[in-house]
N, C-alpha and C. Protein backbone atom coordinates (compact mmCIF):
# COMPACT_ATOMS: atom_id res chain seq x y z
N UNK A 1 0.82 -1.18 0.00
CA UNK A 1 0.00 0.00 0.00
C UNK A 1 0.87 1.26 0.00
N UNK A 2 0.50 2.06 -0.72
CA UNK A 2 0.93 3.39 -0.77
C UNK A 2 0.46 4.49 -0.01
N UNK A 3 1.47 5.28 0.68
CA UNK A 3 0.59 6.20 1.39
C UNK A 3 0.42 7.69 0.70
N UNK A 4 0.19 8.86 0.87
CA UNK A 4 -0.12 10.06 0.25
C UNK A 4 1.18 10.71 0.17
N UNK A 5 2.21 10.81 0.76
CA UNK A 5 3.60 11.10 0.51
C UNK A 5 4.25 10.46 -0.64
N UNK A 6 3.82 8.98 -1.15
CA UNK A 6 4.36 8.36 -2.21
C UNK A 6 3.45 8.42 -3.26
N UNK A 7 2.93 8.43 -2.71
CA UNK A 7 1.31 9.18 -4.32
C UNK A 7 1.81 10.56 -4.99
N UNK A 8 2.51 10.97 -4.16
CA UNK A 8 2.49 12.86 -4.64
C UNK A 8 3.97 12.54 -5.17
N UNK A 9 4.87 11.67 -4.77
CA UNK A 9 5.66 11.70 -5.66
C UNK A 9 6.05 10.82 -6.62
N UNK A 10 5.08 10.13 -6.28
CA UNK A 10 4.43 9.54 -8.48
C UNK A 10 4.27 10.30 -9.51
N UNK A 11 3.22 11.09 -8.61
CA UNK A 11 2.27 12.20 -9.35
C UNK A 11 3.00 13.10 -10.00
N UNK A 12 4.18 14.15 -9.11
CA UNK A 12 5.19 14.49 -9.42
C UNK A 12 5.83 14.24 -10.39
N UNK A 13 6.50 12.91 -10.61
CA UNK A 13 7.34 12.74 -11.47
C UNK A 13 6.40 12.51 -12.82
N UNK A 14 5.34 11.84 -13.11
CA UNK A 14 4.34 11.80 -13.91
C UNK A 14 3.94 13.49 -14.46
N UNK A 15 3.66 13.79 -13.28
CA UNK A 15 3.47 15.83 -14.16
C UNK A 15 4.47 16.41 -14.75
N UNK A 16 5.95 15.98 -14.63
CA UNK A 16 7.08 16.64 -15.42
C UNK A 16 7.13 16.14 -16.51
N UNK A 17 7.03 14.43 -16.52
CA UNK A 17 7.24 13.54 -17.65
C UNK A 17 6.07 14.06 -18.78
N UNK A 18 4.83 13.98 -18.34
CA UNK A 18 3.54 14.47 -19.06
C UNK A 18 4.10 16.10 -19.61
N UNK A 19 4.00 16.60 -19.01
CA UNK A 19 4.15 17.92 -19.69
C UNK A 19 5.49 18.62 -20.54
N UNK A 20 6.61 17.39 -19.72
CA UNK A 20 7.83 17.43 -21.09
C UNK A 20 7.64 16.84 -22.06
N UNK A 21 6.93 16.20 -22.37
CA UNK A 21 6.74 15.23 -23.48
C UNK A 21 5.74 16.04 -24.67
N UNK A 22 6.80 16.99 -25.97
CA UNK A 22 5.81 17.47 -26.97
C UNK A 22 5.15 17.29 -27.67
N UNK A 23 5.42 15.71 -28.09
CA UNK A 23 4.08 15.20 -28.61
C UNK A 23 3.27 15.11 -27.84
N UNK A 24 3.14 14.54 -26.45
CA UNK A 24 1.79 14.28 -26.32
C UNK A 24 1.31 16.07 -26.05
N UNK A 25 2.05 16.66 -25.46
CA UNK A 25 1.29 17.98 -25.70
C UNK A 25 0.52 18.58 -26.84
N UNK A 26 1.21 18.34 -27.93
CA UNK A 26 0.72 18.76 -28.80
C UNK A 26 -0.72 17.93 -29.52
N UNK A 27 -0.25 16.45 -29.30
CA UNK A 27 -1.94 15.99 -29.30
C UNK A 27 -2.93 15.92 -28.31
N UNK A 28 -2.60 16.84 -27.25
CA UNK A 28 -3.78 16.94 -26.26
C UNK A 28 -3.82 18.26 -25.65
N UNK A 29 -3.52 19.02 -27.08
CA UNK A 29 -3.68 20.72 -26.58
C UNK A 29 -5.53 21.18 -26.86
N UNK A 30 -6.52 19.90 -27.42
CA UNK A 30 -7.55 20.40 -27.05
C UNK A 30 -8.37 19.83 -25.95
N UNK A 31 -7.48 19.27 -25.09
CA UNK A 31 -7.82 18.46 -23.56
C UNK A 31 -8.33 18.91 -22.64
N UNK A 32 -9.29 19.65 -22.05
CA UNK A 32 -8.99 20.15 -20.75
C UNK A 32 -9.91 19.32 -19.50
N UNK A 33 -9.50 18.89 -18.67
CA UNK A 33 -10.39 17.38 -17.89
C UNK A 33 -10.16 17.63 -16.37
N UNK A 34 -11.32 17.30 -15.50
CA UNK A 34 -11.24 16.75 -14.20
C UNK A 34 -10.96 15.62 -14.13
N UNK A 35 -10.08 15.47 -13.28
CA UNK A 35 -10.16 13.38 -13.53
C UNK A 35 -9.90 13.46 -11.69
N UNK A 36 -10.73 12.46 -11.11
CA UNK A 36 -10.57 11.57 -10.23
C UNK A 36 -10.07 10.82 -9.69
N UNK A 37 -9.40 10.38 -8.91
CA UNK A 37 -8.85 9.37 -8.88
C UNK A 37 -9.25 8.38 -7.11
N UNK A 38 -9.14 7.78 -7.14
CA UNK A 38 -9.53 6.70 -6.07
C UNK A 38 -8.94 5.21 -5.95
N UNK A 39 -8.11 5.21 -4.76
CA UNK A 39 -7.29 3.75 -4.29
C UNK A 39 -8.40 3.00 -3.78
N UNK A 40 -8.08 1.85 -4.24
CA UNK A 40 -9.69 1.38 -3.74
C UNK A 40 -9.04 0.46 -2.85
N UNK A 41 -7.47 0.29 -2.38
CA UNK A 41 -7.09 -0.59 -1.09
C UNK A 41 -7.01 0.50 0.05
N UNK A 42 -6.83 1.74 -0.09
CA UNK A 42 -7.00 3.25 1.32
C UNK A 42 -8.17 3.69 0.80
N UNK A 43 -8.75 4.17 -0.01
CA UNK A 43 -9.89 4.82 -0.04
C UNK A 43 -9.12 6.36 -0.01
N UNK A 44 -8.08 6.24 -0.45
CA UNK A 44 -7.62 7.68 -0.63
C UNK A 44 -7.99 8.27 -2.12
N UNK A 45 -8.17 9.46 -1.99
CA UNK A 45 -8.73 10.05 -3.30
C UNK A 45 -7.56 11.55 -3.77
N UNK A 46 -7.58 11.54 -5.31
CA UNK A 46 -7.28 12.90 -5.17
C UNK A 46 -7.36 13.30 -6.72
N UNK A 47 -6.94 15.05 -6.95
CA UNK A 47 -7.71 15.15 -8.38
C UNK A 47 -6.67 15.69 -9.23
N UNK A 48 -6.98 15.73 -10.25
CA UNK A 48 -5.71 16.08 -11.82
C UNK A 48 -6.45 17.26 -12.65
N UNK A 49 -6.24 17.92 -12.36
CA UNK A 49 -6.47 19.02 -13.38
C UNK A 49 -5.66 19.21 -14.50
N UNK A 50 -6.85 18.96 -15.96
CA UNK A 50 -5.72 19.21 -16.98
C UNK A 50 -6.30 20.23 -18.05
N UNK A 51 -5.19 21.08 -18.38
CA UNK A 51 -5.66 22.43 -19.46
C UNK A 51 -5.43 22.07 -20.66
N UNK A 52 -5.64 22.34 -21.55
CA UNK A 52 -4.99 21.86 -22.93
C UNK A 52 -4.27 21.23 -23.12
N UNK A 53 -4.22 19.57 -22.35
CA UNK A 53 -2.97 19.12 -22.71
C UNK A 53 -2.07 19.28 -21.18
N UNK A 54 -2.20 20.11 -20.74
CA UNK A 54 -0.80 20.26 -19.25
C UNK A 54 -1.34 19.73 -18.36
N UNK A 55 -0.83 19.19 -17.38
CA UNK A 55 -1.38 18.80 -15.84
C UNK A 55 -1.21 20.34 -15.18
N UNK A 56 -2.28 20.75 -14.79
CA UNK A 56 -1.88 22.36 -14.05
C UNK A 56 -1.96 21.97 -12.85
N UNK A 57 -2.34 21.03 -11.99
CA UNK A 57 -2.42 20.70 -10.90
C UNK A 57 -2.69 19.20 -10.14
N UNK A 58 -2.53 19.02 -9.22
CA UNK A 58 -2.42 18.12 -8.48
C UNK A 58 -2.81 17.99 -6.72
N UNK A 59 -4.13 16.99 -6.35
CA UNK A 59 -4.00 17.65 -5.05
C UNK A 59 -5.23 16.38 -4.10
N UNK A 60 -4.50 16.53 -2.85
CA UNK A 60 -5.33 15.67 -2.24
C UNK A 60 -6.84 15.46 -2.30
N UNK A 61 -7.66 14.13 -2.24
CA UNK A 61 -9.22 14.82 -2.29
C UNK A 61 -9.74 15.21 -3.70
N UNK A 62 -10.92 14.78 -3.48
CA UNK A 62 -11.90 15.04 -4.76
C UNK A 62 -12.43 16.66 -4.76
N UNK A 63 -11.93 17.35 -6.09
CA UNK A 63 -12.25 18.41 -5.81
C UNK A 63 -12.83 19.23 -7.30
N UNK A 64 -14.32 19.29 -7.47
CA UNK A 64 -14.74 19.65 -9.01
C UNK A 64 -15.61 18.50 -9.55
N UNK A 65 -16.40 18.61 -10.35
CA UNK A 65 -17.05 17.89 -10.84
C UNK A 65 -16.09 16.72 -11.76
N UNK A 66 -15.87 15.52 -11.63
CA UNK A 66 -14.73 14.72 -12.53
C UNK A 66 -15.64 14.77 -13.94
N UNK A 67 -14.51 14.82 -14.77
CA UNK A 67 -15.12 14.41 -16.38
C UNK A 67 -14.57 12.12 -16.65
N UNK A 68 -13.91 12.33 -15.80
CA UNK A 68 -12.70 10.91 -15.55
C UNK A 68 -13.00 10.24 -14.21
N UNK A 69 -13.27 9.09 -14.07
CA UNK A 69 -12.91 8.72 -12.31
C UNK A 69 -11.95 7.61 -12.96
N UNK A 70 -10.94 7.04 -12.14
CA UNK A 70 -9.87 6.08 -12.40
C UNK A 70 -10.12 5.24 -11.17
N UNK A 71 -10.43 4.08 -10.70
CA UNK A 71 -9.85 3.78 -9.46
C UNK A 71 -9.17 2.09 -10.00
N UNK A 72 -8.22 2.00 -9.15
CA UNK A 72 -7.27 0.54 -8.87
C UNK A 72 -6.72 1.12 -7.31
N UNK A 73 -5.48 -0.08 -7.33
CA UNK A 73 -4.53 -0.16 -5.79
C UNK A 73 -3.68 1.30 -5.83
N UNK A 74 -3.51 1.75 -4.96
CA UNK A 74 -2.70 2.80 -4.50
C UNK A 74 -0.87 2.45 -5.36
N UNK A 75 -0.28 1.69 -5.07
CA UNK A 75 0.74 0.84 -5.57
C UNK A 75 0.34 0.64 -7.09
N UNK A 76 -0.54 0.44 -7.90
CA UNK A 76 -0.62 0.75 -9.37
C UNK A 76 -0.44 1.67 -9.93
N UNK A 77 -1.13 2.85 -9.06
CA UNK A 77 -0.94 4.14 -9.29
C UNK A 77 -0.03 4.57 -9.29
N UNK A 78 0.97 3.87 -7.80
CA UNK A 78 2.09 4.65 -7.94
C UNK A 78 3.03 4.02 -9.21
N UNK A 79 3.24 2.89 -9.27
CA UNK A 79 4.04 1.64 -10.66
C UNK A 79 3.25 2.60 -12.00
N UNK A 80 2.27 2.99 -11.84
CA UNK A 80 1.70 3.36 -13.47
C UNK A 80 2.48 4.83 -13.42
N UNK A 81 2.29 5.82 -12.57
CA UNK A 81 2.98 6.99 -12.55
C UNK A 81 4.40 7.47 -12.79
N UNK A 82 4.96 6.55 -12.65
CA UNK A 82 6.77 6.25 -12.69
C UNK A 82 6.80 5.26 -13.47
N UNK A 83 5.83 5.33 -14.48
CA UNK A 83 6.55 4.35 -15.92
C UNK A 83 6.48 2.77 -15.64
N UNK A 84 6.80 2.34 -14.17
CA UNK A 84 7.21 0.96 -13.81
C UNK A 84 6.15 -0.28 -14.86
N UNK A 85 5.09 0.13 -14.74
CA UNK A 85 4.24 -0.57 -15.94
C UNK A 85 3.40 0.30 -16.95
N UNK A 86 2.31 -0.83 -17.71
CA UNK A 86 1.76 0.23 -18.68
C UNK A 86 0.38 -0.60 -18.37
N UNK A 87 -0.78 0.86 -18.10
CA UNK A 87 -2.15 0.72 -17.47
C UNK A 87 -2.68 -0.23 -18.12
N UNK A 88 -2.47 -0.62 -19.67
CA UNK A 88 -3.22 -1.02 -20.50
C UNK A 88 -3.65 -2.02 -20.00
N UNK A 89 -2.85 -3.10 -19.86
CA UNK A 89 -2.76 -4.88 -19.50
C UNK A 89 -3.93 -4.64 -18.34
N UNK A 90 -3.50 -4.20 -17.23
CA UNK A 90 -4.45 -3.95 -15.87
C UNK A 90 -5.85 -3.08 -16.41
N UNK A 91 -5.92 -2.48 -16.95
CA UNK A 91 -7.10 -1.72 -17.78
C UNK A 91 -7.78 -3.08 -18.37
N UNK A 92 -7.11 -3.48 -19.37
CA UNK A 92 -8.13 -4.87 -19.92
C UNK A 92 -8.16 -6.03 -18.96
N UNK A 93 -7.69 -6.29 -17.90
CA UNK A 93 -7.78 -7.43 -16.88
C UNK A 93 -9.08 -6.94 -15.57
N UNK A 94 -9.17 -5.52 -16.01
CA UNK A 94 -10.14 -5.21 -15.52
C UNK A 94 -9.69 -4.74 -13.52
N UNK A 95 -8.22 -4.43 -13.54
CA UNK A 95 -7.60 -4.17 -12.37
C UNK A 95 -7.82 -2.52 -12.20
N UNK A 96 -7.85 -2.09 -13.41
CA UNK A 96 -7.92 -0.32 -13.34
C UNK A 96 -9.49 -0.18 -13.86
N UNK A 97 -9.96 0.53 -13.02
CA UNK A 97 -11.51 0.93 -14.19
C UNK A 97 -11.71 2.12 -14.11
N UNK A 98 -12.39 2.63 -15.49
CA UNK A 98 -12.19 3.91 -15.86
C UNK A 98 -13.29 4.40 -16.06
N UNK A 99 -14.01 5.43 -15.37
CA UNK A 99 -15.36 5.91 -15.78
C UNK A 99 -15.38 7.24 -16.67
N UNK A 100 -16.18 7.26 -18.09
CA UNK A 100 -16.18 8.39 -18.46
C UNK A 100 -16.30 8.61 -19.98
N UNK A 101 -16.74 9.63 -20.35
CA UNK A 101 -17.25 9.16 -21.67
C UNK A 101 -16.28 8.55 -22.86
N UNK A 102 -16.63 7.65 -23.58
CA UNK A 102 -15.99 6.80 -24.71
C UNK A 102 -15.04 7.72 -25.25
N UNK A 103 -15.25 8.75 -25.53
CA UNK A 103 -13.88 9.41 -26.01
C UNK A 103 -12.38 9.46 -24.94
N UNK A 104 -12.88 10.48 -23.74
CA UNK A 104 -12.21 9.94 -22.59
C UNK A 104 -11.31 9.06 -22.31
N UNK A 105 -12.07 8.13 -22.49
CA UNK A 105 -11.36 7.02 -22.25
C UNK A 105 -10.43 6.32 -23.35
N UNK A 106 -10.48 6.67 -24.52
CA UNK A 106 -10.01 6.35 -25.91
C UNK A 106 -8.49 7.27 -25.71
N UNK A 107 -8.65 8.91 -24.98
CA UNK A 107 -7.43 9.46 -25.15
C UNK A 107 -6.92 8.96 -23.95
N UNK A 108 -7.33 8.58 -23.10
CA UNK A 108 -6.58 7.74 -21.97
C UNK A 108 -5.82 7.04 -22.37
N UNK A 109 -5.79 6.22 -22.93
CA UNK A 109 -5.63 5.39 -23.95
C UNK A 109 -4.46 5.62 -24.66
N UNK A 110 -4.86 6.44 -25.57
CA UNK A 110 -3.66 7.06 -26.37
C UNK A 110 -2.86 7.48 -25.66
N UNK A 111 -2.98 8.64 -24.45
CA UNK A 111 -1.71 8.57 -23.41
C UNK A 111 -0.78 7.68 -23.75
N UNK A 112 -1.44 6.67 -23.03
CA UNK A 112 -0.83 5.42 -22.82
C UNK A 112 0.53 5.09 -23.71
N UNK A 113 -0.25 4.74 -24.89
CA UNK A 113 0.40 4.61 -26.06
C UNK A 113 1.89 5.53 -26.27
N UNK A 114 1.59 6.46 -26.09
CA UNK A 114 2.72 7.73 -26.23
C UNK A 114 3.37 7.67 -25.08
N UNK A 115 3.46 7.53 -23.95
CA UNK A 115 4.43 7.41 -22.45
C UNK A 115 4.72 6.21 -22.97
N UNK A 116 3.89 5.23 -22.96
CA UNK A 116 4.14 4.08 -22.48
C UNK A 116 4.28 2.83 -24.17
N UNK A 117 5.42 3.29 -24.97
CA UNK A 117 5.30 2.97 -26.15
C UNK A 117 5.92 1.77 -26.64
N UNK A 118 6.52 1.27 -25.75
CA UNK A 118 7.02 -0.20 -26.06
C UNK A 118 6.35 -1.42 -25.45
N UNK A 119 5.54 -1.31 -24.93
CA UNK A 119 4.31 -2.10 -23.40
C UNK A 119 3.26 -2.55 -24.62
């Protein structure tokens, strides 16, 4: 289990990687999303604000109406955030589930694809 000190520096390293990365910026400069998130082994929650493409924020707690909810293990989150795996496999095994409309979830997706391009 992961606690909120190791979540934030997943998250962390995931918001530099995400927003250095110009392709995916550039294919998700018409992005802008609440997303959710929820450990479903703590019941810890917290939210991602994204603008065109950037993560502008990061922060304990559900906060805004989500366009996204994500929940799996705290420890996925943190392994998916730092590259260690790729969501997809756990996404289709049905370990990550993703609420939100079909497009949504399609550029989730594509993320994926672009971080996570040899998986």
């Amino acid at each position: 289990m992961a606690d909120w000190q190791e979540l934030s520096e997943a998250l962390a390293d995931y918001t530099v990687s995400c927003n250095g990365n110009e392709r995916l910026r550039r294919m998700q400069r018409d992005w802008s999303r609440i997303l959710h998130f929820v450990c479903s082994d703590t019941d810890q929650t917290f939210t991602m604000d994204v603008d065109h493409g950037e993560i502008i924020g990061v922060r304990e707690g559900h906060v805004g109406v989500p366009d996204i909810v994500v929940t799996t293990s705290s420890e996925t989150f943190c392994d998916m955030f730092w590259g260690d795996l790729n969501p997809v496999q756990k996404y289709l095994r049905g370990e990550i589930v993703v609420k939100g409309s079909q497009e949504d979830v399609m550029r989730l997706d594509a993320i994926s694809y672009v971080i996570w391009p040899e998986s």
